[in-house]
N, C-alpha and C. Protein backbone atom coordinates (compact mmCIF):
# COMPACT_ATOMS: atom_id res chain seq x y z
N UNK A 1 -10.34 -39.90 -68.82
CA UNK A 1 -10.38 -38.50 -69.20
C UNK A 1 -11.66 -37.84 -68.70
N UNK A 2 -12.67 -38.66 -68.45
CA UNK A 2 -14.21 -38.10 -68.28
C UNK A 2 -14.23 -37.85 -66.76
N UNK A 3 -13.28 -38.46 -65.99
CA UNK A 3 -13.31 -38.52 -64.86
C UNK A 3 -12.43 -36.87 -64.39
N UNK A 4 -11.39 -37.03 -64.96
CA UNK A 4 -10.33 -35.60 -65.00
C UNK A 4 -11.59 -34.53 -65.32
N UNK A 5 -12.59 -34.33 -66.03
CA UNK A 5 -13.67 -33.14 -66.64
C UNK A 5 -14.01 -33.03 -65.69
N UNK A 6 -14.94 -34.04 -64.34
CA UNK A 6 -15.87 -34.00 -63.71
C UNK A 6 -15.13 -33.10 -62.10
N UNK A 7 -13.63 -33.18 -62.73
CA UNK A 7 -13.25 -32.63 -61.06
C UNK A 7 -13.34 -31.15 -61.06
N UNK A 8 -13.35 -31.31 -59.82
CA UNK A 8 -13.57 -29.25 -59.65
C UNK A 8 -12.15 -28.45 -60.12
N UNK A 9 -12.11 -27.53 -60.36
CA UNK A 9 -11.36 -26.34 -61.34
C UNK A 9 -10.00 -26.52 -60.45
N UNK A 10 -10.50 -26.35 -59.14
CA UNK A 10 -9.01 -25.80 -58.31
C UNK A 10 -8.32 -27.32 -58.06
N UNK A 11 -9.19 -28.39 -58.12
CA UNK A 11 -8.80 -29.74 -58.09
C UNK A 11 -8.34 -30.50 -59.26
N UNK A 12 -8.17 -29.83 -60.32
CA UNK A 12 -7.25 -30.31 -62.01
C UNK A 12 -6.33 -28.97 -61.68
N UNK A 13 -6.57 -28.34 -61.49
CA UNK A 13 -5.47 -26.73 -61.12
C UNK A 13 -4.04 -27.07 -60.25
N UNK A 14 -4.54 -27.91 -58.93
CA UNK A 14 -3.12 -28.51 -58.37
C UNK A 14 -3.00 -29.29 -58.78
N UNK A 15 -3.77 -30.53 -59.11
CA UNK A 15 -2.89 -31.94 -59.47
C UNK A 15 -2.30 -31.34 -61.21
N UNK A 16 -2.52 -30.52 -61.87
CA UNK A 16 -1.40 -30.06 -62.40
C UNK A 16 -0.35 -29.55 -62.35
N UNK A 17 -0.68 -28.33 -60.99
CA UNK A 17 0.62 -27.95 -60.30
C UNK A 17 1.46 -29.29 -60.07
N UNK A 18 1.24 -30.49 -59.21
CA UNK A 18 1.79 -31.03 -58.74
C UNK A 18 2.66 -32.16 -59.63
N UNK A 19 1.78 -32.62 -60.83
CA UNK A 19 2.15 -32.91 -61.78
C UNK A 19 3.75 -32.20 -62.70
N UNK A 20 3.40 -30.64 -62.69
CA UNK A 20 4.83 -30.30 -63.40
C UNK A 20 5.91 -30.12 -62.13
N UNK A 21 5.44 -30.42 -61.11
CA UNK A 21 6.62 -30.23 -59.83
C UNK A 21 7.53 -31.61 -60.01
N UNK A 22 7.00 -32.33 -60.20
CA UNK A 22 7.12 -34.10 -60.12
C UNK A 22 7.81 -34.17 -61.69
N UNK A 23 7.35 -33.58 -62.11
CA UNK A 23 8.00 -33.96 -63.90
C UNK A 23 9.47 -33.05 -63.39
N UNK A 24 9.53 -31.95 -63.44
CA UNK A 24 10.95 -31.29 -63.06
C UNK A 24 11.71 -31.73 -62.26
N UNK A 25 11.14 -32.53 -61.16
CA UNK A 25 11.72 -33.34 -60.03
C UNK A 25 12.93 -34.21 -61.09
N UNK A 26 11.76 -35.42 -61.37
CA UNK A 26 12.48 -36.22 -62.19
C UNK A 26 13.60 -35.92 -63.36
N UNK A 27 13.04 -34.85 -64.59
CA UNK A 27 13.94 -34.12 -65.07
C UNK A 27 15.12 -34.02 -64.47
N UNK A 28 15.53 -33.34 -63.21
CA UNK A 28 16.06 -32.84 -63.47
C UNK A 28 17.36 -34.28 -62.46
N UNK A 29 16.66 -34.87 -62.12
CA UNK A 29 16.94 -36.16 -61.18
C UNK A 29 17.93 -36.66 -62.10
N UNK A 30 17.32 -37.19 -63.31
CA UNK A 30 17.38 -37.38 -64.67
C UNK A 30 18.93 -37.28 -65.10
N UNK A 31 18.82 -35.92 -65.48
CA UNK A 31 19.96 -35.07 -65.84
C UNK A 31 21.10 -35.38 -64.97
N UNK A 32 21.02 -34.95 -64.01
CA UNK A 32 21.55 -35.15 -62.87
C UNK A 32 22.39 -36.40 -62.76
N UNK A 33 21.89 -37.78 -62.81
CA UNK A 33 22.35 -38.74 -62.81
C UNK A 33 22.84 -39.66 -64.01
N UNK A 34 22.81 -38.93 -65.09
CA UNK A 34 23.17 -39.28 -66.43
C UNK A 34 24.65 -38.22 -66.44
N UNK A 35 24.77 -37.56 -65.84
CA UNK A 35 26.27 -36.26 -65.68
C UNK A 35 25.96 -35.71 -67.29
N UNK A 36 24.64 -35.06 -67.03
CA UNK A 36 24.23 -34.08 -68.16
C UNK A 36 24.07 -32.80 -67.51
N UNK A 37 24.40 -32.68 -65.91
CA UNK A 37 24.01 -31.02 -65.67
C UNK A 37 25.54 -30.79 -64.98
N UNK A 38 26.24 -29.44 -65.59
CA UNK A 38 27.48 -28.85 -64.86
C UNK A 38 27.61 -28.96 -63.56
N UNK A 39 28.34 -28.54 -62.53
CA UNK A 39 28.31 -28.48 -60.97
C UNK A 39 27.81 -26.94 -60.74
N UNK A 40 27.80 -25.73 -62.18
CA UNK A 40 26.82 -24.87 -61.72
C UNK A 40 25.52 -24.53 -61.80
N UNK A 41 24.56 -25.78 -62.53
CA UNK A 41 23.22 -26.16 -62.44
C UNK A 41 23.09 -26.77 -60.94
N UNK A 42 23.85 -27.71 -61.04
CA UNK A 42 23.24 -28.57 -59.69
C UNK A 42 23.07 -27.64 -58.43
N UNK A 43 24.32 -26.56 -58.41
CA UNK A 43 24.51 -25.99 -57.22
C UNK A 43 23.66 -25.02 -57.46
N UNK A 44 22.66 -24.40 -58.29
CA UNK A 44 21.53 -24.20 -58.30
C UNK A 44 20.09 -24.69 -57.84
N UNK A 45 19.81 -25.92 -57.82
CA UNK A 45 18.91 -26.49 -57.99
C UNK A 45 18.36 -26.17 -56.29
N UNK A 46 18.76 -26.47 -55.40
CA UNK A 46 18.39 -25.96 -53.86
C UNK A 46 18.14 -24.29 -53.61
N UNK A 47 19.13 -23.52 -54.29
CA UNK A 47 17.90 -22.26 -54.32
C UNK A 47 17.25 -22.09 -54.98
N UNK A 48 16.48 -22.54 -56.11
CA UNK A 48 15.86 -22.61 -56.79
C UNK A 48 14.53 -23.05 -56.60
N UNK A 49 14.48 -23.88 -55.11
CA UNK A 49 13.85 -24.56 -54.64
C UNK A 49 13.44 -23.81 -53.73
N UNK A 50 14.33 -23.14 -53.03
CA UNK A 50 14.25 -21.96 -51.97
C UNK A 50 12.88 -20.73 -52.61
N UNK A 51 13.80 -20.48 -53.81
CA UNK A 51 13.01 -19.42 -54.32
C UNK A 51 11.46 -19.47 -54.75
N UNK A 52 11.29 -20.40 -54.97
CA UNK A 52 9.83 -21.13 -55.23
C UNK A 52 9.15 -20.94 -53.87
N UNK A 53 9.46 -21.61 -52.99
CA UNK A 53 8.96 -21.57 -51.58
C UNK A 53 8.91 -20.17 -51.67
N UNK A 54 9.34 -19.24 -51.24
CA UNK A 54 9.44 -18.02 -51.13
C UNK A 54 8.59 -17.31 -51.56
N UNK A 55 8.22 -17.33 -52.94
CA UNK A 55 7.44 -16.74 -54.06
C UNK A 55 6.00 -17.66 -53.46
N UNK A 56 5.66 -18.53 -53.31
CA UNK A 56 4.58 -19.33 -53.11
C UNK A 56 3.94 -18.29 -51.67
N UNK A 57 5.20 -18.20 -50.84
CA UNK A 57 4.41 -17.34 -49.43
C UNK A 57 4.54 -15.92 -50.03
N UNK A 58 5.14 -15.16 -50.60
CA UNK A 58 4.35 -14.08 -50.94
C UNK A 58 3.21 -13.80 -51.72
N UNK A 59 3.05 -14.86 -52.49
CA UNK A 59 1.68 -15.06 -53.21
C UNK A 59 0.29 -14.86 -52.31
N UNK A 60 0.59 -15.74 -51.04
CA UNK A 60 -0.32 -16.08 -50.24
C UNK A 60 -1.05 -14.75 -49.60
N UNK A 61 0.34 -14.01 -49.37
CA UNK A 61 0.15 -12.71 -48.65
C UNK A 61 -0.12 -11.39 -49.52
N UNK A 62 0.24 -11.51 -50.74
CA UNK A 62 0.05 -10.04 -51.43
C UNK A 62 -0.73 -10.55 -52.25
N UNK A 63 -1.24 -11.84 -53.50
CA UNK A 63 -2.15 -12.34 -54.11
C UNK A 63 -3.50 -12.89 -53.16
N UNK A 64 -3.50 -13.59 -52.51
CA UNK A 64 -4.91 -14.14 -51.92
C UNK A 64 -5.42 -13.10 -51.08
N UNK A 65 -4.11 -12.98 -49.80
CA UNK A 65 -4.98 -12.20 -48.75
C UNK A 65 -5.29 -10.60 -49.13
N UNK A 66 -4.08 -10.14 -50.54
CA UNK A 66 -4.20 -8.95 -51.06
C UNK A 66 -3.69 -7.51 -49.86
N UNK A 67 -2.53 -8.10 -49.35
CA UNK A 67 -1.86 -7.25 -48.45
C UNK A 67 -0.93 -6.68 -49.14
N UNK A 68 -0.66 -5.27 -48.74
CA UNK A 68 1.08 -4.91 -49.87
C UNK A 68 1.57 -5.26 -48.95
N UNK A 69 2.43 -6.12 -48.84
CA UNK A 69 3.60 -6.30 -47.71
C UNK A 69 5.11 -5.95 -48.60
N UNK A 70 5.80 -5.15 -47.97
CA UNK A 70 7.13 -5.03 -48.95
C UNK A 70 8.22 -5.43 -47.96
N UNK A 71 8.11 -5.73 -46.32
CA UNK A 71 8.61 -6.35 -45.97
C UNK A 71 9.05 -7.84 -45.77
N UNK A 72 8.60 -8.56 -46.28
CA UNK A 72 8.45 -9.93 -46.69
C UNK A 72 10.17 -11.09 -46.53
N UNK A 73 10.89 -10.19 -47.36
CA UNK A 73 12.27 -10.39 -47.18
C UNK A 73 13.03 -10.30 -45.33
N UNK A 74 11.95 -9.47 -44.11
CA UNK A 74 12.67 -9.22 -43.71
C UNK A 74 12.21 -10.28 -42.47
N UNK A 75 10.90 -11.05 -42.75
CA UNK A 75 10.42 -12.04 -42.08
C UNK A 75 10.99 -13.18 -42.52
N UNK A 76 11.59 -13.46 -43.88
CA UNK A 76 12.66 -14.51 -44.60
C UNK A 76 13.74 -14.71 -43.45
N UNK A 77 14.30 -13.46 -43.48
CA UNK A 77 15.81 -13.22 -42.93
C UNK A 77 15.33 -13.64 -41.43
N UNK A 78 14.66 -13.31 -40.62
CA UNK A 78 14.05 -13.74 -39.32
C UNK A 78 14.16 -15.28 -39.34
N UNK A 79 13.51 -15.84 -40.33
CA UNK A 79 13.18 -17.68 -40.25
C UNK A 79 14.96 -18.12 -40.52
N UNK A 80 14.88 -17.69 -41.53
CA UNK A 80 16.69 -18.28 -42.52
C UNK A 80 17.72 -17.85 -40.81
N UNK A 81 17.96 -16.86 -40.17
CA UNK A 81 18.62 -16.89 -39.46
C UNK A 81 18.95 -17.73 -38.61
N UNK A 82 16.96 -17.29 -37.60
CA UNK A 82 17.01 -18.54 -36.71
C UNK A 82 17.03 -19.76 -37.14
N UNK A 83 16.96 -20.94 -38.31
CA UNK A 83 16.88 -22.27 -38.42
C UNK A 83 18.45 -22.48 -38.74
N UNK A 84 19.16 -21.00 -39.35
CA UNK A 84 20.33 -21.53 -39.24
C UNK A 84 21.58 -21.93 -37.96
N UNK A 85 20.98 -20.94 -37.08
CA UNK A 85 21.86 -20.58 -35.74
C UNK A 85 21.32 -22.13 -35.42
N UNK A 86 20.37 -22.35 -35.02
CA UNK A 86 19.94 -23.47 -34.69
C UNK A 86 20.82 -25.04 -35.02
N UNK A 87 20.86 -24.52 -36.41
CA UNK A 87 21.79 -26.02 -36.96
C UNK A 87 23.20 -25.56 -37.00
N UNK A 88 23.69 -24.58 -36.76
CA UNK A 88 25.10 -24.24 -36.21
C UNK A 88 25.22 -24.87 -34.93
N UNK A 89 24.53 -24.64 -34.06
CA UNK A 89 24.66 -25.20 -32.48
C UNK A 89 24.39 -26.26 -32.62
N UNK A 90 23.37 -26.83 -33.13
CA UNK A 90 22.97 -28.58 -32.82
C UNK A 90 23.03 -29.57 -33.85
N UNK A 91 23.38 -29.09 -35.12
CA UNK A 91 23.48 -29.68 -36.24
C UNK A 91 24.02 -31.15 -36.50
N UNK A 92 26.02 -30.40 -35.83
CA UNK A 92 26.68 -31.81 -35.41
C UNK A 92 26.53 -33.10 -34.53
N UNK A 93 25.49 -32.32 -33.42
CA UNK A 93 25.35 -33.66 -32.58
C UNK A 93 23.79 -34.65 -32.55
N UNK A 94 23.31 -34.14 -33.85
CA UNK A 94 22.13 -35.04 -34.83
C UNK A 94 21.81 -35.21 -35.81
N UNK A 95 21.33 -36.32 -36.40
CA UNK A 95 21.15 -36.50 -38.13
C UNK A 95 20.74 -35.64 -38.74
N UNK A 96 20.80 -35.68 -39.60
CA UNK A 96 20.23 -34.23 -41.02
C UNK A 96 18.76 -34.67 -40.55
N UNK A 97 18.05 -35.60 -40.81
CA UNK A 97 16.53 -36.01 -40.88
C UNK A 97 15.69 -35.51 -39.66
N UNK A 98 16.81 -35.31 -39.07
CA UNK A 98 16.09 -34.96 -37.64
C UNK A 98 16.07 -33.22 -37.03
N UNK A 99 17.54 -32.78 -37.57
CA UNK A 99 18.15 -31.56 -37.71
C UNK A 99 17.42 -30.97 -38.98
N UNK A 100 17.57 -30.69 -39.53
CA UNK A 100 16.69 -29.68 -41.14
C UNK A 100 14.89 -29.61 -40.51
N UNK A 101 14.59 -30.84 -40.09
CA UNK A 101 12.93 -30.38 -39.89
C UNK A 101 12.92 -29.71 -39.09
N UNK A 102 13.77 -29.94 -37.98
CA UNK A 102 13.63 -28.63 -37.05
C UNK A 102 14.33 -27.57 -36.55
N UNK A 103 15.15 -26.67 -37.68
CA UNK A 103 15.66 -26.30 -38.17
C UNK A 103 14.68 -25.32 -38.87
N UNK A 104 14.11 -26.13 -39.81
CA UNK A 104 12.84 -25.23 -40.91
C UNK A 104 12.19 -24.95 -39.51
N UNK A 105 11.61 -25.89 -38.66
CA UNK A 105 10.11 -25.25 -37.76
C UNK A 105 10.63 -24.23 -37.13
N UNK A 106 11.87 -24.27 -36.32
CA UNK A 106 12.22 -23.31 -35.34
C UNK A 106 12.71 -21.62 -36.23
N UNK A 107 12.71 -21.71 -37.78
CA UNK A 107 13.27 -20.58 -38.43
C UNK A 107 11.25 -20.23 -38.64
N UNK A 108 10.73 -21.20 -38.98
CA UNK A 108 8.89 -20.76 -39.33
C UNK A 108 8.92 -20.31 -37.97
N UNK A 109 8.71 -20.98 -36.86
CA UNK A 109 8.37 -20.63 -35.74
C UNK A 109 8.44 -18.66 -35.27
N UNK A 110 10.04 -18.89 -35.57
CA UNK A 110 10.41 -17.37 -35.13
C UNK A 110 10.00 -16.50 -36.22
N UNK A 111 10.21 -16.84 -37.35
CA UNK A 111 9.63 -15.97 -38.60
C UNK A 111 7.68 -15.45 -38.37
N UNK A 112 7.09 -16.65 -37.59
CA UNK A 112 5.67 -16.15 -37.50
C UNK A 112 5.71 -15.12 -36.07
N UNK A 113 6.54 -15.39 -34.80
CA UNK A 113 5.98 -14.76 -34.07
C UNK A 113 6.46 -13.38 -34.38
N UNK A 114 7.79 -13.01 -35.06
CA UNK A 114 7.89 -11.53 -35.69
C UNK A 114 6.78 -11.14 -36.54
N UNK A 115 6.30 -12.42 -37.36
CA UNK A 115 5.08 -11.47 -38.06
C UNK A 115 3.96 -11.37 -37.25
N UNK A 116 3.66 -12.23 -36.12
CA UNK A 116 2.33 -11.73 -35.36
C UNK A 116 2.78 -10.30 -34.79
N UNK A 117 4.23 -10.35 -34.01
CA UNK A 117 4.13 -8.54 -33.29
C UNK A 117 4.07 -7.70 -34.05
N UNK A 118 4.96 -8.02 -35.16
CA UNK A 118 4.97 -6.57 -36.26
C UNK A 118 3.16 -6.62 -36.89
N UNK A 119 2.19 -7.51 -36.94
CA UNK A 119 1.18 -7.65 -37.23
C UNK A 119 0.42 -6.47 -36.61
N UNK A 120 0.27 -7.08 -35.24
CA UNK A 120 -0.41 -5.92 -34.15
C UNK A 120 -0.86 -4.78 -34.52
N UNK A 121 0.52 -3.75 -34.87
CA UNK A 121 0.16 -2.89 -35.12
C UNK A 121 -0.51 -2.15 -36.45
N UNK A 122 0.21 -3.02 -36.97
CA UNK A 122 0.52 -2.81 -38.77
C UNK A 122 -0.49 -3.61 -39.41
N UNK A 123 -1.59 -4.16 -38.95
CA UNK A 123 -2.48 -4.55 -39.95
C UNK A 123 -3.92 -3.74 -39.41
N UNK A 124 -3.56 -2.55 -38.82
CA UNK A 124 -4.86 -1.81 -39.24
C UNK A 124 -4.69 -0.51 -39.90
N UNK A 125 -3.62 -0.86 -40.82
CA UNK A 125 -3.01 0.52 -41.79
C UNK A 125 -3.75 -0.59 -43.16
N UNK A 126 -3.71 0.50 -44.11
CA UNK A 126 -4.27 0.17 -45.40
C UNK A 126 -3.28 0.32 -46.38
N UNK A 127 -3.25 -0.16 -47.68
CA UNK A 127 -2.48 0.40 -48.53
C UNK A 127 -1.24 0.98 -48.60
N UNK A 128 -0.53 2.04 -48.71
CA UNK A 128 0.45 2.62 -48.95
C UNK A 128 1.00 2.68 -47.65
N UNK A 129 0.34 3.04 -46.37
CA UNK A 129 0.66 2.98 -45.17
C UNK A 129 1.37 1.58 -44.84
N UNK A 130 0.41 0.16 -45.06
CA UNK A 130 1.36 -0.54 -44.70
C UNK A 130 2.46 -0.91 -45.70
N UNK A 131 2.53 -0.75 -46.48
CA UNK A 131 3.90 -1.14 -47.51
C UNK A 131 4.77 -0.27 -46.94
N UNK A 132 4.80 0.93 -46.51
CA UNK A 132 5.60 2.18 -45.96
C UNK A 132 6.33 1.23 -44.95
N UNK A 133 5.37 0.84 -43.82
CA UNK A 133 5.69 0.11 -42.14
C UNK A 133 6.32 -1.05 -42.80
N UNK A 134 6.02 -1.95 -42.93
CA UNK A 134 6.68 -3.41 -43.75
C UNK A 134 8.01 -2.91 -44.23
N UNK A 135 7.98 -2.23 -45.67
CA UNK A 135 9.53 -1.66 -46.06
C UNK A 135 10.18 -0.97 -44.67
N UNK A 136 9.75 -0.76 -44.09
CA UNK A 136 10.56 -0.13 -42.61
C UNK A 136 11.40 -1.31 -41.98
N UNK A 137 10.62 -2.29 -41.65
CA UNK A 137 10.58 -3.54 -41.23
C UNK A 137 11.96 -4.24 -41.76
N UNK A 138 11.67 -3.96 -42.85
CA UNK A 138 12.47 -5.15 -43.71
C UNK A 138 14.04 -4.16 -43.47
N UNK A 139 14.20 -3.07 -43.60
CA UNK A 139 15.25 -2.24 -43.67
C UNK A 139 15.69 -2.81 -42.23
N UNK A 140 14.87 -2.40 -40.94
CA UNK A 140 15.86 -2.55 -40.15
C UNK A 140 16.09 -4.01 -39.66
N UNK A 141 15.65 -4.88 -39.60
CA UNK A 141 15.83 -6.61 -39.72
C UNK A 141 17.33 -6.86 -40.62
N UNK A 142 17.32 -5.99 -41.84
CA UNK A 142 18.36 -6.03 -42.72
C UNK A 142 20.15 -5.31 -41.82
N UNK A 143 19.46 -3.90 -41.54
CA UNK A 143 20.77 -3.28 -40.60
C UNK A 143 21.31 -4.23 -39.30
N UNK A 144 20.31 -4.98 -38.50
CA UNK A 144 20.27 -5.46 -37.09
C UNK A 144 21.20 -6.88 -37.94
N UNK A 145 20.89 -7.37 -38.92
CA UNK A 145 21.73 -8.38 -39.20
C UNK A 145 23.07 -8.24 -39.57
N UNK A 146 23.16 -7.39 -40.29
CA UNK A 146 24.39 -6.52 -40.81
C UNK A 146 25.82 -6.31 -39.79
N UNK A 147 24.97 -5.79 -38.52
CA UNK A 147 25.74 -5.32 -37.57
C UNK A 147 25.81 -6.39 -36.37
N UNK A 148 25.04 -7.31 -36.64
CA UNK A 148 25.13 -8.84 -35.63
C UNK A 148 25.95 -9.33 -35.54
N UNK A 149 27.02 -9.70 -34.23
CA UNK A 149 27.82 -10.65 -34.32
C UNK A 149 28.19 -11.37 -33.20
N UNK A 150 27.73 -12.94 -33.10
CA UNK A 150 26.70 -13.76 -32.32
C UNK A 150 28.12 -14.73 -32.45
N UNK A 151 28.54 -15.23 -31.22
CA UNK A 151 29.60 -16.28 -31.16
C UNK A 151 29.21 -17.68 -29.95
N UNK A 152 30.05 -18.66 -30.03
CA UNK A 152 30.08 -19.90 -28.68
C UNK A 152 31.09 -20.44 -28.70
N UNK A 153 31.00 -20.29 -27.15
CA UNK A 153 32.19 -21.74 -26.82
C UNK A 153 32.24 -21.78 -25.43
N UNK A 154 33.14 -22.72 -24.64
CA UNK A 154 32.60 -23.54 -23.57
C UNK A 154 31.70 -22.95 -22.12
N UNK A 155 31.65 -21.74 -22.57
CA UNK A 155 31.10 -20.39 -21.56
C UNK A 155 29.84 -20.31 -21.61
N UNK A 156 29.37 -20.81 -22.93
CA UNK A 156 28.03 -19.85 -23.63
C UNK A 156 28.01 -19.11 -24.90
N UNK A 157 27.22 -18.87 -24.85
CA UNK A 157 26.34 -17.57 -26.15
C UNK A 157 26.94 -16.71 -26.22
N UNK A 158 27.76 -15.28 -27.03
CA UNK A 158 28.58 -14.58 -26.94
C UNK A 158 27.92 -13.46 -27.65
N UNK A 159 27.62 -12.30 -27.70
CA UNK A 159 26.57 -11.55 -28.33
C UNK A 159 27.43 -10.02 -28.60
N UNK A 160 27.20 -9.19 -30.03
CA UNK A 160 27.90 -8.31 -29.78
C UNK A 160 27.43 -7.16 -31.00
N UNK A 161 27.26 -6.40 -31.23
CA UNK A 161 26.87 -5.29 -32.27
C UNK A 161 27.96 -4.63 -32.64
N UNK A 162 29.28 -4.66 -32.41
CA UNK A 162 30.46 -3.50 -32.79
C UNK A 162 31.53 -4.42 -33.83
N UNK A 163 31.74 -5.66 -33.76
CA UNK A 163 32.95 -6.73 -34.24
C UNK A 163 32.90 -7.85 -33.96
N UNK A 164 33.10 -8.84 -34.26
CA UNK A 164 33.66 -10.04 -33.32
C UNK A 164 34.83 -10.42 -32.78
N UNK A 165 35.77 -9.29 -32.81
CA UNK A 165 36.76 -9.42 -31.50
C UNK A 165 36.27 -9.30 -30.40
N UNK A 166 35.29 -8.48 -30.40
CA UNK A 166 34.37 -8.11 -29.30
C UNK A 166 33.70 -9.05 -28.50
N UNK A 167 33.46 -9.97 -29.05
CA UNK A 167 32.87 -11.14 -28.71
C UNK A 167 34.27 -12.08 -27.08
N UNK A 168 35.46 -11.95 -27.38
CA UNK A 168 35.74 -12.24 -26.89
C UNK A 168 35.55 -13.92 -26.06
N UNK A 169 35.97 -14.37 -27.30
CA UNK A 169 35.41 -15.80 -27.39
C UNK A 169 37.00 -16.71 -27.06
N UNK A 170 36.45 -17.45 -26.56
CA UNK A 170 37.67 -18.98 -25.76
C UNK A 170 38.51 -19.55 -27.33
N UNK A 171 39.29 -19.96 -27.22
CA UNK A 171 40.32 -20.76 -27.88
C UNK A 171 39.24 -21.84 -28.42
N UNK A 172 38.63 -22.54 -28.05
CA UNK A 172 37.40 -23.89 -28.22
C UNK A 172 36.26 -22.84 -29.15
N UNK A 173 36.17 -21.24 -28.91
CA UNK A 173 34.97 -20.93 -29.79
C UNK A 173 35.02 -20.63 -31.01
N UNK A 174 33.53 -20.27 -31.81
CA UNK A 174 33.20 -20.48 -33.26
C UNK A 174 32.57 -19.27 -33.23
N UNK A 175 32.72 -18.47 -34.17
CA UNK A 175 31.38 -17.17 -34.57
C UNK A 175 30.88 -17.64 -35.37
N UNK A 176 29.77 -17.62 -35.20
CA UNK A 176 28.41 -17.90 -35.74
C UNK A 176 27.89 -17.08 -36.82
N UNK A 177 27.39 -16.11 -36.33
CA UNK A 177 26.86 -15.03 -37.35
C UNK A 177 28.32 -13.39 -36.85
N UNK A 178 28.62 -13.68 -38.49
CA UNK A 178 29.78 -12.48 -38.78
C UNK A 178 29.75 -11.10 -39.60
N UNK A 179 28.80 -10.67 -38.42
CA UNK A 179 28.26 -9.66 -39.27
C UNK A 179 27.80 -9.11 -40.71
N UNK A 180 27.96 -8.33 -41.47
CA UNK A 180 27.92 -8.37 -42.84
C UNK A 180 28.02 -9.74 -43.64
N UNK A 181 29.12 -10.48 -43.39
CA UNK A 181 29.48 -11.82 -44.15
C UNK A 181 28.33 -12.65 -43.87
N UNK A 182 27.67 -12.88 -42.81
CA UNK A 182 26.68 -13.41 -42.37
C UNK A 182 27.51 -14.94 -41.69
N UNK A 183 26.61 -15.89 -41.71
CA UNK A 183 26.83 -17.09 -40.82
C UNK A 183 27.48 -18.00 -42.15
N UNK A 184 29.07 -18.21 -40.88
CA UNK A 184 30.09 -18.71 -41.54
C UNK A 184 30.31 -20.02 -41.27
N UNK A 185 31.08 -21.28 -41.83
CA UNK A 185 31.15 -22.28 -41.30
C UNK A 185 29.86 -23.76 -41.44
N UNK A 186 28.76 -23.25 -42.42
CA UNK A 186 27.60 -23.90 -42.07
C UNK A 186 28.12 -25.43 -43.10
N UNK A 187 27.24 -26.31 -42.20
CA UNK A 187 27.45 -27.38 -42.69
C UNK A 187 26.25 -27.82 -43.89
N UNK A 188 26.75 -28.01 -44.89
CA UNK A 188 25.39 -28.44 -45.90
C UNK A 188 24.87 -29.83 -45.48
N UNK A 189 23.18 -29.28 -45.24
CA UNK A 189 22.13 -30.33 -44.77
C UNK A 189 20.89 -29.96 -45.97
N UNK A 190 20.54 -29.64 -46.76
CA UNK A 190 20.11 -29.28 -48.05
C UNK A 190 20.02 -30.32 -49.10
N UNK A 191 19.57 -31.22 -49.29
CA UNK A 191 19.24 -31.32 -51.19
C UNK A 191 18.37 -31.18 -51.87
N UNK A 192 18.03 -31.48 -53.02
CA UNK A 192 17.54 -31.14 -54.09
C UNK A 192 15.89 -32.05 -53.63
N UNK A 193 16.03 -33.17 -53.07
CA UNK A 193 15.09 -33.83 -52.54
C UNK A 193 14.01 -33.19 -51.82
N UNK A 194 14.85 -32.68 -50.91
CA UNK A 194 14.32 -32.28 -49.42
C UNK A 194 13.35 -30.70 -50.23
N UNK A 195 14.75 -30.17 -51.36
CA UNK A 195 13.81 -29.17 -51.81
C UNK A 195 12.16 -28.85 -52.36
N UNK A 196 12.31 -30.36 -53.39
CA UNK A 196 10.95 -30.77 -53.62
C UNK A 196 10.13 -30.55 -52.91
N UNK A 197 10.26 -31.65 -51.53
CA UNK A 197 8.93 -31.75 -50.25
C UNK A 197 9.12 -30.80 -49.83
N UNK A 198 9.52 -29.41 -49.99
CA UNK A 198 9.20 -28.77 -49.72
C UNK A 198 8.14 -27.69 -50.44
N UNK A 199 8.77 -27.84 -51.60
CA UNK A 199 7.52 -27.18 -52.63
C UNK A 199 6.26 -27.99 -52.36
């Protein structure tokens, strides 16, 4: 216990964080494998996991660095897209272990270089100005997805803003991202595990 006193503030601060991450882990592991949680807990438990992550990077950005960002959601939708298109195309022809990590990097990847361009300009506004630009951000990231509709098959990449008849895709193709409905067909590579290491 004398040893726990002597550590620094922010160093009993996470290994407590990390401590109730690990207790809920198990909890809920627990539950889980005793058939004490419904199939609409469990099918919770991965966004839940999501949402944590999520909340942790806006912390970073509107608590530490003290930015209003109100676009935040629309650099989400940037990463979540690309890691998904990604494991739509290559998903099937590699393991989950290998597919999901890069999957997450290539959705971080594209999620940072939208926030470095939209950065550029928009981080020498202050205050109300940038929450204004950001909520801009996030609106049209939101419409451009809305109206997206991204197909494949033995031709190529199929790209289209009006429908996906439009797309005009082969007998062998798949639409990918279906506009409004968003990306259809995805194969679950997700658990409750993977959610953890990620928190």
């Amino acid at each position: 216990m004398n040893f726990f006193k002597r550590m620094q503030k922010s160093t009993r601060s996470n290994l407590i964080t990390y401590g109730v991450v690990l207790a809920f882990y198990l909890l809920m592991t627990g539950l889980a494998g005793g058939g004490l949680l419904n199939n609409s807990m469990q099918g919770m438990l991965v966004p839940i996991c999501t949402y944590v992550v999520l909340a942790v990077s806006l912390n970073l950005t509107v608590g530490i660095l003290g930015e209003l960002s109100l676009g935040h959601a629309g650099f989400m939708s940037v990463g979540a897209f690309s890691g998904a298109v990604f494991w739509m195309l290559a998903g099937d022809g590699m393991p989950i272990w290998l597919g999901m990590p890069l999957a997450m990097l290539i959705g971080g990847v594209m999620a940072g270089i939208f926030g470095f361009l939209i950065g550029i300009p928009v981080l020498r506004l202050r205050g109300d100005y940038l929450a204004i630009v950001t909520l801009a951000f996030g609106e049209i990231i939101k419409n451009i997805l809305n109206s997206c509709y991204l197909g494949v098959d033995g031709s190529g990449m199929h790209f289209s803003l009006k429908d996906a008849a439009s797309l005009k895709l082969a007998a062998d193709g798949k639409v990918i991202i279906n506009g409004a409905i968003g990306i259809t067909g995805l194969h679950k590579a997700s658990t409750f595990t993977a959610g953890i290491l990620l928190i």
